[in-house]
PDB file of N, CA and C in Angstrom:
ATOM      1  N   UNK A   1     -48.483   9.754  -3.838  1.00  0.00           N
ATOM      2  CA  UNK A   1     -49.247   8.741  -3.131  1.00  0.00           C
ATOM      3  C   UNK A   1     -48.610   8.538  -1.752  1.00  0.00           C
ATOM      4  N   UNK A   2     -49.579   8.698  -0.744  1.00  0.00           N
ATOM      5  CA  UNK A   2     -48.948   8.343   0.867  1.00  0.00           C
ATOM      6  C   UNK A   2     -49.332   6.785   1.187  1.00  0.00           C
ATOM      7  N   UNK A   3     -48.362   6.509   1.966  1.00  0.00           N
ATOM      8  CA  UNK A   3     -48.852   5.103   2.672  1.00  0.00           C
ATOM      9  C   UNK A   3     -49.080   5.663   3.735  1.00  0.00           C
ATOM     10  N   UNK A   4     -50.353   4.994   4.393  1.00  0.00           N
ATOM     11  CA  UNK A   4     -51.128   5.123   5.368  1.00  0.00           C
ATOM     12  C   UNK A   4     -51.531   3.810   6.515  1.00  0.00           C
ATOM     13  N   UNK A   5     -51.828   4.120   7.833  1.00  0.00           N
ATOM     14  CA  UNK A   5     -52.727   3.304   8.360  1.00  0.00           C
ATOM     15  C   UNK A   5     -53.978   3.619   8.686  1.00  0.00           C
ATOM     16  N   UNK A   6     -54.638   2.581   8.395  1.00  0.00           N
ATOM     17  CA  UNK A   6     -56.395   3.010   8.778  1.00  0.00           C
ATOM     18  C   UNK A   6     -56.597   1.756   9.686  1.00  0.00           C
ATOM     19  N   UNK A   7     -56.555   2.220  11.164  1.00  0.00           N
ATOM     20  CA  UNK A   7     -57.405   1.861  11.788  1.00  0.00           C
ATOM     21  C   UNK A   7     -58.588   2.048  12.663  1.00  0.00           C
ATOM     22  N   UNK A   8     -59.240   1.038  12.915  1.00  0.00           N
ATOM     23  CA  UNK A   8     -60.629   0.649  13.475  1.00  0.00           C
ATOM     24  C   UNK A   8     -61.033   0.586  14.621  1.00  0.00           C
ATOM     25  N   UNK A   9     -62.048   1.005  15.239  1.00  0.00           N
ATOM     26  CA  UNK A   9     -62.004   1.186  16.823  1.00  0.00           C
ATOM     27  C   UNK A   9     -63.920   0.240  17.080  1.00  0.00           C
ATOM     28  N   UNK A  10     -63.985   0.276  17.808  1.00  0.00           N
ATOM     29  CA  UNK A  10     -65.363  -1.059  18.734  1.00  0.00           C
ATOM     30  C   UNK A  10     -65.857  -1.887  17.606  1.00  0.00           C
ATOM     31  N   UNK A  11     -66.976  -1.675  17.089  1.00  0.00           N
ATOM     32  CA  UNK A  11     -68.074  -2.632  16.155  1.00  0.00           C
ATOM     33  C   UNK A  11     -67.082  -2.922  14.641  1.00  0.00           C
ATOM     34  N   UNK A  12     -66.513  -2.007  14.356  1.00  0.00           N
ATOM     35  CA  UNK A  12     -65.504  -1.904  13.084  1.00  0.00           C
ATOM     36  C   UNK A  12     -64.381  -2.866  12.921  1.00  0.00           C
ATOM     37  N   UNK A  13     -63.768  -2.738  14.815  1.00  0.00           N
ATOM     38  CA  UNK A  13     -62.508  -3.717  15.011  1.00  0.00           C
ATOM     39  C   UNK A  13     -63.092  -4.681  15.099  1.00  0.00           C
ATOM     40  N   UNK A  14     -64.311  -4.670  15.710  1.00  0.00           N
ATOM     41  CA  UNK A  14     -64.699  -6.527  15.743  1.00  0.00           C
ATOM     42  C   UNK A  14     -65.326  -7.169  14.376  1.00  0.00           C
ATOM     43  N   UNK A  15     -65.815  -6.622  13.819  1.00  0.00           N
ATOM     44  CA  UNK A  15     -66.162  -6.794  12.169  1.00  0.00           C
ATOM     45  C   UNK A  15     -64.804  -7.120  11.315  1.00  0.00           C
ATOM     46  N   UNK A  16     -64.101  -5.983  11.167  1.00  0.00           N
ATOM     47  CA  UNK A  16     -63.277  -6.373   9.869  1.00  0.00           C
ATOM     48  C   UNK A  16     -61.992  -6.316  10.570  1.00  0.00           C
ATOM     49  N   UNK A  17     -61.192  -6.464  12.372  1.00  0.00           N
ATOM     50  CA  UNK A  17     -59.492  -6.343  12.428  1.00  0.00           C
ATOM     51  C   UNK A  17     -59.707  -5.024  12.519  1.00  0.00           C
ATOM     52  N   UNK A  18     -58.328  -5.144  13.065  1.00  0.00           N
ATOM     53  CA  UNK A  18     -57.681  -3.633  13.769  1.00  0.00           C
ATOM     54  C   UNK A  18     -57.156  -2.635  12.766  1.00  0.00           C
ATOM     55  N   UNK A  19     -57.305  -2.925  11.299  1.00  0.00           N
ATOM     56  CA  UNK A  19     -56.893  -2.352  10.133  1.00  0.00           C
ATOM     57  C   UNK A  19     -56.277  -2.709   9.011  1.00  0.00           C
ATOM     58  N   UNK A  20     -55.690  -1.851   8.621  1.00  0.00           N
ATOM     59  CA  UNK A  20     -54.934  -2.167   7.092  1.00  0.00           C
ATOM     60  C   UNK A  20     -54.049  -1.082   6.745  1.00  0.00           C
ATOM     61  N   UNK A  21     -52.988  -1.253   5.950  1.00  0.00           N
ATOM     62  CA  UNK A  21     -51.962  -0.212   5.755  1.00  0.00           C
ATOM     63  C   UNK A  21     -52.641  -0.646   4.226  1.00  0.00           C
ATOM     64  N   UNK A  22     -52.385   0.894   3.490  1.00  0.00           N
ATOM     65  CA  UNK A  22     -52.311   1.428   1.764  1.00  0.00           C
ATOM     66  C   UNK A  22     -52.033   2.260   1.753  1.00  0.00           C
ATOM     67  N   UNK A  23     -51.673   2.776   0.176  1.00  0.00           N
ATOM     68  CA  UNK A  23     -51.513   3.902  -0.362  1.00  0.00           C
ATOM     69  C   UNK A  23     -52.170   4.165  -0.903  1.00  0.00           C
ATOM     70  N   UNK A  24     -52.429   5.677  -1.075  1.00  0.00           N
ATOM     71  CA  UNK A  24     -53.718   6.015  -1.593  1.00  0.00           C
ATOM     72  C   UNK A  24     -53.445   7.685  -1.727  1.00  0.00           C
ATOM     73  N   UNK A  25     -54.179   8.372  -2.584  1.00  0.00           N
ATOM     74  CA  UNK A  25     -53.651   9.655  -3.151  1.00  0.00           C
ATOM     75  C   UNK A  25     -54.835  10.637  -1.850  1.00  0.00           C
ATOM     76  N   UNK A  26     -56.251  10.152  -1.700  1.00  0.00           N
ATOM     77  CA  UNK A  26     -56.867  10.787  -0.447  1.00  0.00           C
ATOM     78  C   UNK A  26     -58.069  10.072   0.408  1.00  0.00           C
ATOM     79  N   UNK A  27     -58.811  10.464   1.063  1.00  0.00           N
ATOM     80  CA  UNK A  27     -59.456   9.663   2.128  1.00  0.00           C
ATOM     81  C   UNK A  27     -60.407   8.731   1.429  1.00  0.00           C
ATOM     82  N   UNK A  28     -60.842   9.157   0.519  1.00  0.00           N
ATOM     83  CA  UNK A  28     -61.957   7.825  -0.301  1.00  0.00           C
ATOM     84  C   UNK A  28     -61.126   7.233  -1.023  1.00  0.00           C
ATOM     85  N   UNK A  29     -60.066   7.374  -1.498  1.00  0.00           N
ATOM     86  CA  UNK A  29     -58.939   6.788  -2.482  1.00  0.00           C
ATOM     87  C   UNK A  29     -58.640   5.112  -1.244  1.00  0.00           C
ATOM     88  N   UNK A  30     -58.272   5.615  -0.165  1.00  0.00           N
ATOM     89  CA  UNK A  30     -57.761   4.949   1.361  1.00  0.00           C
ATOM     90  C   UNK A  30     -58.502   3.838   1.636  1.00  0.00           C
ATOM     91  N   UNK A  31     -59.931   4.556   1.691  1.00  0.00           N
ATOM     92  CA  UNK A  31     -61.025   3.562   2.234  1.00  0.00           C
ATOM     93  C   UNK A  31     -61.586   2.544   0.967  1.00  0.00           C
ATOM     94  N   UNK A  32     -61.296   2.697  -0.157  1.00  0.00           N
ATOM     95  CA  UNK A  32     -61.835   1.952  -1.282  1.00  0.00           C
ATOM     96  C   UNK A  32     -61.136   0.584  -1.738  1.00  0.00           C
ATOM     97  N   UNK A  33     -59.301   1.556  -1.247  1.00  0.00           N
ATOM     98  CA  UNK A  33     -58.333   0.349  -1.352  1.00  0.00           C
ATOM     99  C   UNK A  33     -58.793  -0.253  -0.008  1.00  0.00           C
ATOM    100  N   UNK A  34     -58.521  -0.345   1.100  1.00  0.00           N
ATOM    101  CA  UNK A  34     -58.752  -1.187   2.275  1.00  0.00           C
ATOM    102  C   UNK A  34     -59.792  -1.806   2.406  1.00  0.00           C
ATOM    103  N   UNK A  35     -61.069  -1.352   1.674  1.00  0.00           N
ATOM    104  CA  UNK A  35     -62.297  -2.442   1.318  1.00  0.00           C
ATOM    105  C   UNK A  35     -61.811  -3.686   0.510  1.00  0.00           C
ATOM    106  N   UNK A  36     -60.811  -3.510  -0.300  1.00  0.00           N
ATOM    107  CA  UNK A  36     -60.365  -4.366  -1.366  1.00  0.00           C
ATOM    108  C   UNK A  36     -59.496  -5.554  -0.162  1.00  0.00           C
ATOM    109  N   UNK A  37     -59.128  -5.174   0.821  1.00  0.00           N
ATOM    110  CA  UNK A  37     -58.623  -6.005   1.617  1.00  0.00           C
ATOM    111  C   UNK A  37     -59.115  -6.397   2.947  1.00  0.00           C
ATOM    112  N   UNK A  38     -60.486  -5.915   2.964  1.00  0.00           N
ATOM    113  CA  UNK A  38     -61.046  -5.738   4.211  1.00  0.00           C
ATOM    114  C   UNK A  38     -62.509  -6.316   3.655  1.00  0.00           C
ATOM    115  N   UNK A  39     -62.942  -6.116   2.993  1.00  0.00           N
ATOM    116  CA  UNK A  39     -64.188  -6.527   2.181  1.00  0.00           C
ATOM    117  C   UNK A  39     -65.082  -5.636   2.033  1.00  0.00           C
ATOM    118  N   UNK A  40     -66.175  -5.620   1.216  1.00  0.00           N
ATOM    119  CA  UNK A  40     -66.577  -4.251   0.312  1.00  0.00           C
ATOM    120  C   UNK A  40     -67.512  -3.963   1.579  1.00  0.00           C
ATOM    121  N   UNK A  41     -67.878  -4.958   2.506  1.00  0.00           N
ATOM    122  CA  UNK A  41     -68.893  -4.184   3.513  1.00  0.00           C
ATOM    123  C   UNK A  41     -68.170  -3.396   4.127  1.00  0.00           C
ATOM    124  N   UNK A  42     -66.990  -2.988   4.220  1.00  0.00           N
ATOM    125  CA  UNK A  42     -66.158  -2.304   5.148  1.00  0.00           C
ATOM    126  C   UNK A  42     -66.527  -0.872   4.191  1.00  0.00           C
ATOM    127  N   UNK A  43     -67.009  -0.626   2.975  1.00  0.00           N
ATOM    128  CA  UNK A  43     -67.416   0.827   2.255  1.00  0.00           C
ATOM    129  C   UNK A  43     -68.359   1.067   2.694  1.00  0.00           C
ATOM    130  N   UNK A  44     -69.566   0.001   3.156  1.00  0.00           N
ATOM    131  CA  UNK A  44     -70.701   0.560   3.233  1.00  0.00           C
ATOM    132  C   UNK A  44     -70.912   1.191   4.691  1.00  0.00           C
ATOM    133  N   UNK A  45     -69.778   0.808   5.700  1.00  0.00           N
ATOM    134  CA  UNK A  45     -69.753   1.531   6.775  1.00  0.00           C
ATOM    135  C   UNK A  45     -69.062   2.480   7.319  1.00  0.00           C
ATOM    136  N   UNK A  46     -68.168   2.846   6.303  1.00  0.00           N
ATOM    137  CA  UNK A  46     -67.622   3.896   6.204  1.00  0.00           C
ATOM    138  C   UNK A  46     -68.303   4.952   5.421  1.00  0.00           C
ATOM    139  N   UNK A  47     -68.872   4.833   4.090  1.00  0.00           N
ATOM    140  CA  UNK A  47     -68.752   6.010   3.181  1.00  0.00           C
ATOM    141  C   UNK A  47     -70.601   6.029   2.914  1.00  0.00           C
ATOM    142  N   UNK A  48     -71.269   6.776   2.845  1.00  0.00           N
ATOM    143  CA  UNK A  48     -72.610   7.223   2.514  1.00  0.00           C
ATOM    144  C   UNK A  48     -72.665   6.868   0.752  1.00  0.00           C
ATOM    145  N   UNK A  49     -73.758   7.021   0.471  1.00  0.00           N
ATOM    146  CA  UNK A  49     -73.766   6.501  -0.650  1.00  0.00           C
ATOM    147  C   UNK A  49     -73.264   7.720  -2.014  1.00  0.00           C
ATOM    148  N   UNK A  50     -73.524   8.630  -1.551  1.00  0.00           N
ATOM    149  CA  UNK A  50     -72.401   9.691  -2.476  1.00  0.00           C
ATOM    150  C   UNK A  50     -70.981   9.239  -2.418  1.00  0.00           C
ATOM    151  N   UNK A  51     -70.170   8.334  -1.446  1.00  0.00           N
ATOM    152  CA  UNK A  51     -68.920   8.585  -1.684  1.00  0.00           C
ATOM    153  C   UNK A  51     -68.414   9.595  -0.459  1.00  0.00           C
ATOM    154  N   UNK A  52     -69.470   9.901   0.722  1.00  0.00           N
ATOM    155  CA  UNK A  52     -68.725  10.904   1.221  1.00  0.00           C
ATOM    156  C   UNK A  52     -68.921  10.140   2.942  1.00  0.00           C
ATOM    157  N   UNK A  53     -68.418  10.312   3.960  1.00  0.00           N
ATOM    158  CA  UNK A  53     -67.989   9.939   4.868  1.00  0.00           C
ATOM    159  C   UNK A  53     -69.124   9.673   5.916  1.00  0.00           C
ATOM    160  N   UNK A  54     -69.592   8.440   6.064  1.00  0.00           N
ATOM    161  CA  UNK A  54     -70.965   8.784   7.233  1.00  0.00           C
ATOM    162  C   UNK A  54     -71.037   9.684   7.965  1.00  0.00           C
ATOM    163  N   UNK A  55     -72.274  10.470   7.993  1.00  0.00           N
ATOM    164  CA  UNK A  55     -72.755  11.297   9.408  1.00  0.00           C
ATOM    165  C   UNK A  55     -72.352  10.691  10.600  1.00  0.00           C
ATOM    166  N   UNK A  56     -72.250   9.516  10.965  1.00  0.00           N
ATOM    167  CA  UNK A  56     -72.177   9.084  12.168  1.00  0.00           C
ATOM    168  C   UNK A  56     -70.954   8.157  12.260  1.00  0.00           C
ATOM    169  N   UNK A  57     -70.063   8.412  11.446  1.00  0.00           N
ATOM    170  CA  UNK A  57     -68.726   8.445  11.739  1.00  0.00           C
ATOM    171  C   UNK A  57     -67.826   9.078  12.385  1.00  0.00           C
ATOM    172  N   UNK A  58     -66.831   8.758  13.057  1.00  0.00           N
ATOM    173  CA  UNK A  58     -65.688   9.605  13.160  1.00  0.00           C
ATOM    174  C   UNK A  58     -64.281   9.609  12.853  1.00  0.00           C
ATOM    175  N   UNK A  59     -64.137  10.365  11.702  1.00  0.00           N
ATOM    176  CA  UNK A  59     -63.065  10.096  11.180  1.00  0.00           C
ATOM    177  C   UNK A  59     -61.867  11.019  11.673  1.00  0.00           C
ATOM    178  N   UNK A  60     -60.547  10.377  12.221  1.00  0.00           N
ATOM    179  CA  UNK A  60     -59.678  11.356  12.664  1.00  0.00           C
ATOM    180  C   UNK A  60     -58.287  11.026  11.555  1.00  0.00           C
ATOM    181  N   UNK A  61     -57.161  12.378  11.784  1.00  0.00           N
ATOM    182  CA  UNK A  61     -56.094  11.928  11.068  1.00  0.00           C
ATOM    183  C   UNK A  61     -54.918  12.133  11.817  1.00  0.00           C
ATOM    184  N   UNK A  62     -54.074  11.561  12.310  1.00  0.00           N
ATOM    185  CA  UNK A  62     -53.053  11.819  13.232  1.00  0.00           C
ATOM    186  C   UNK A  62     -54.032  12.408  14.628  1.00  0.00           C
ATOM    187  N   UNK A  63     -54.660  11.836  15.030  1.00  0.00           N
ATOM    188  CA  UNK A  63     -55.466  12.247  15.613  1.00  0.00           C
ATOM    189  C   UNK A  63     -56.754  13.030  16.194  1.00  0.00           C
ATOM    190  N   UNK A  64     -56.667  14.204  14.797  1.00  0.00           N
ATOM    191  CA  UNK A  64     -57.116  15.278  14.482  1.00  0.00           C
ATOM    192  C   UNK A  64     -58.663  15.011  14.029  1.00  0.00           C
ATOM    193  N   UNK A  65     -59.529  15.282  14.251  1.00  0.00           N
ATOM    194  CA  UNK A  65     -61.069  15.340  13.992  1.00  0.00           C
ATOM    195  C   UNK A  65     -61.225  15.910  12.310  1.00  0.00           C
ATOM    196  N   UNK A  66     -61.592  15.285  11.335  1.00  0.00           N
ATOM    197  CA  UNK A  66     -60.971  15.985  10.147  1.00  0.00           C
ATOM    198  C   UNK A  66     -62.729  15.878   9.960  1.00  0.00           C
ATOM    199  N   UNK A  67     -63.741  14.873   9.600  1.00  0.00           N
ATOM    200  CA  UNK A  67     -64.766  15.041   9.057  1.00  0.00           C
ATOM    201  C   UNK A  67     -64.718  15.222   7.714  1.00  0.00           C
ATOM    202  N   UNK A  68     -65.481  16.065   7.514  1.00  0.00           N
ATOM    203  CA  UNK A  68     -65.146  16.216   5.834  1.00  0.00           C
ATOM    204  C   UNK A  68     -64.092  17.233   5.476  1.00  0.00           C
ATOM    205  N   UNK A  69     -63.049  17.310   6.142  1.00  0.00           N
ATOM    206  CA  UNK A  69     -61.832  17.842   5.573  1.00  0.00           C
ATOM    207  C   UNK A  69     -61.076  17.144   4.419  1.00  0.00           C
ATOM    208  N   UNK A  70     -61.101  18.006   3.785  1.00  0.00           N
ATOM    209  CA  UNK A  70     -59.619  17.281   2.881  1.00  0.00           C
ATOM    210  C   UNK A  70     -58.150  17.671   3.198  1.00  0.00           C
ATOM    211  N   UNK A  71     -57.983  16.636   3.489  1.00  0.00           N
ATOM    212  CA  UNK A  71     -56.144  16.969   3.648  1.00  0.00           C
ATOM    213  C   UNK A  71     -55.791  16.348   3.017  1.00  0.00           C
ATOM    214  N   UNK A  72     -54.432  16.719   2.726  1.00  0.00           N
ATOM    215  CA  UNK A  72     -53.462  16.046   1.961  1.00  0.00           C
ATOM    216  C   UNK A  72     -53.052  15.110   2.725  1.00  0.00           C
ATOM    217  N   UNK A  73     -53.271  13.952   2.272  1.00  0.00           N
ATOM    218  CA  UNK A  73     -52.114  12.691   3.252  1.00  0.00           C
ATOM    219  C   UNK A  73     -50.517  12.457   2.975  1.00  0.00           C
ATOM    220  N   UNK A  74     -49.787  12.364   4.174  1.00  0.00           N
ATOM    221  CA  UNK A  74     -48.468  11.939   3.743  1.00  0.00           C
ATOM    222  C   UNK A  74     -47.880  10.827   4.452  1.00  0.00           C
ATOM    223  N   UNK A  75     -47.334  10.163   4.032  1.00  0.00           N
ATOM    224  CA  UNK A  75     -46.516   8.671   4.345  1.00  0.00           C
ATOM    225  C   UNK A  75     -46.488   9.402   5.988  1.00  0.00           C
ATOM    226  N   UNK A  76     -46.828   7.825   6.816  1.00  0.00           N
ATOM    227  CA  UNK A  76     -47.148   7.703   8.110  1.00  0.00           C
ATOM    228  C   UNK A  76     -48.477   8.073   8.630  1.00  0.00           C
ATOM    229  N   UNK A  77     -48.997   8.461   7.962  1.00  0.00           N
ATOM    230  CA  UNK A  77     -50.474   8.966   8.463  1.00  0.00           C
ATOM    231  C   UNK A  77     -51.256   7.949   9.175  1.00  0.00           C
ATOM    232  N   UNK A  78     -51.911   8.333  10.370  1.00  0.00           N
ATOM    233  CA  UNK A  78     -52.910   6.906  10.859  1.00  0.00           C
ATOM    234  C   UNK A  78     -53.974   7.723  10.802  1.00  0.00           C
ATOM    235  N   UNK A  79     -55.155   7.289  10.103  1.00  0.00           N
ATOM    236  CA  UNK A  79     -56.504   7.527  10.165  1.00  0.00           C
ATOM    237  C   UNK A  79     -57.253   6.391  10.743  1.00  0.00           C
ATOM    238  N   UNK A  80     -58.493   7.082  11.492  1.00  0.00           N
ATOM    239  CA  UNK A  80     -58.708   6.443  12.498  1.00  0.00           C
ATOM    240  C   UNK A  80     -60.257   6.370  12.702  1.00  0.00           C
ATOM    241  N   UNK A  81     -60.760   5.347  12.782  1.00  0.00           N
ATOM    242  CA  UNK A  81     -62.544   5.246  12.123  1.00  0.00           C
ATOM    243  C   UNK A  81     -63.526   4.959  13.043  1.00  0.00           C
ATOM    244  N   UNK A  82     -63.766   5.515  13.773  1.00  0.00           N
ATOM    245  CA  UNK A  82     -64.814   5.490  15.133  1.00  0.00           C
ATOM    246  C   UNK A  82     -66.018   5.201  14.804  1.00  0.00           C
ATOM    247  N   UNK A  83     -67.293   4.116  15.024  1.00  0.00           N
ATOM    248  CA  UNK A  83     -68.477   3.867  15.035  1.00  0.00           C
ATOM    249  C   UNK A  83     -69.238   5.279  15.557  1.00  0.00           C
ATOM    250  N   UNK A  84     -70.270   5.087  15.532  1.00  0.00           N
ATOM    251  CA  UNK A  84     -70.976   5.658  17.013  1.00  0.00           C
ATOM    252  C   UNK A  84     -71.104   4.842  17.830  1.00  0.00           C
ATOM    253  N   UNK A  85     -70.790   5.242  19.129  1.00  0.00           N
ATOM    254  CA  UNK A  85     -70.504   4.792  20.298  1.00  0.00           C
ATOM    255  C   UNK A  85     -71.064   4.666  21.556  1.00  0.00           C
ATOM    256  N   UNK A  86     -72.162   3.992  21.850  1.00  0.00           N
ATOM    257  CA  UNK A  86     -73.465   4.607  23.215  1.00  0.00           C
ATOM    258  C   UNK A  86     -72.746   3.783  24.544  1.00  0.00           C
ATOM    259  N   UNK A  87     -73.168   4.319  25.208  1.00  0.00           N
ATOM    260  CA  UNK A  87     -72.720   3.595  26.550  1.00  0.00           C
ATOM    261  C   UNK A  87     -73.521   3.884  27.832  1.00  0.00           C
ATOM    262  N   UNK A  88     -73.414   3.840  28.537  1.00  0.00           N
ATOM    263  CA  UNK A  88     -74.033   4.042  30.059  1.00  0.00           C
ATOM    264  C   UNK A  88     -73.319   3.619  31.580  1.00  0.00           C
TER     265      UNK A  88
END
């Protein structure tokens, strides 16, 4: 099990805080615990209803663009949860 940070970037940070530290064995393991401390709407904007990572998310890990990668997480990890983002 890694301890992790998951944080939140525009509509996400202003909704639920700048994040949450857990441990968690992998990326839905992460986001299920931090709903538990973040509140369960924080799943429904993260994860599609299979369990798998919104289309219109962006999920990074140490910075890295992972999407639906699986990686292994290890203690220190920051994952990092981007809305979609429009601007002008």
């Amino acid at each position: 099990m890694a301890r992790v940070r998951i944080e939140l970037f525009a509509t996400l940070r202003e909704k639920f805080g700048r994040g949450v530290e857990v441990e968690c064995e992998c990326l839905e393991d992460c986001f299920k615990k931090a709903a538990r401390v973040l509140g369960e709407d924080f799943l429904k904007e993260v994860l599609d209803e299979n369990g798998r990572v919104r289309d219109d998310r962006i999920i990074t890990i140490n910075g890295r663009n992972i999407k639906d990668e699986m990686k292994e997480l290890e203690d220190g990890d920051v994952i990092a949860v981007f809305p979609p983002i429009a601007g002008g």
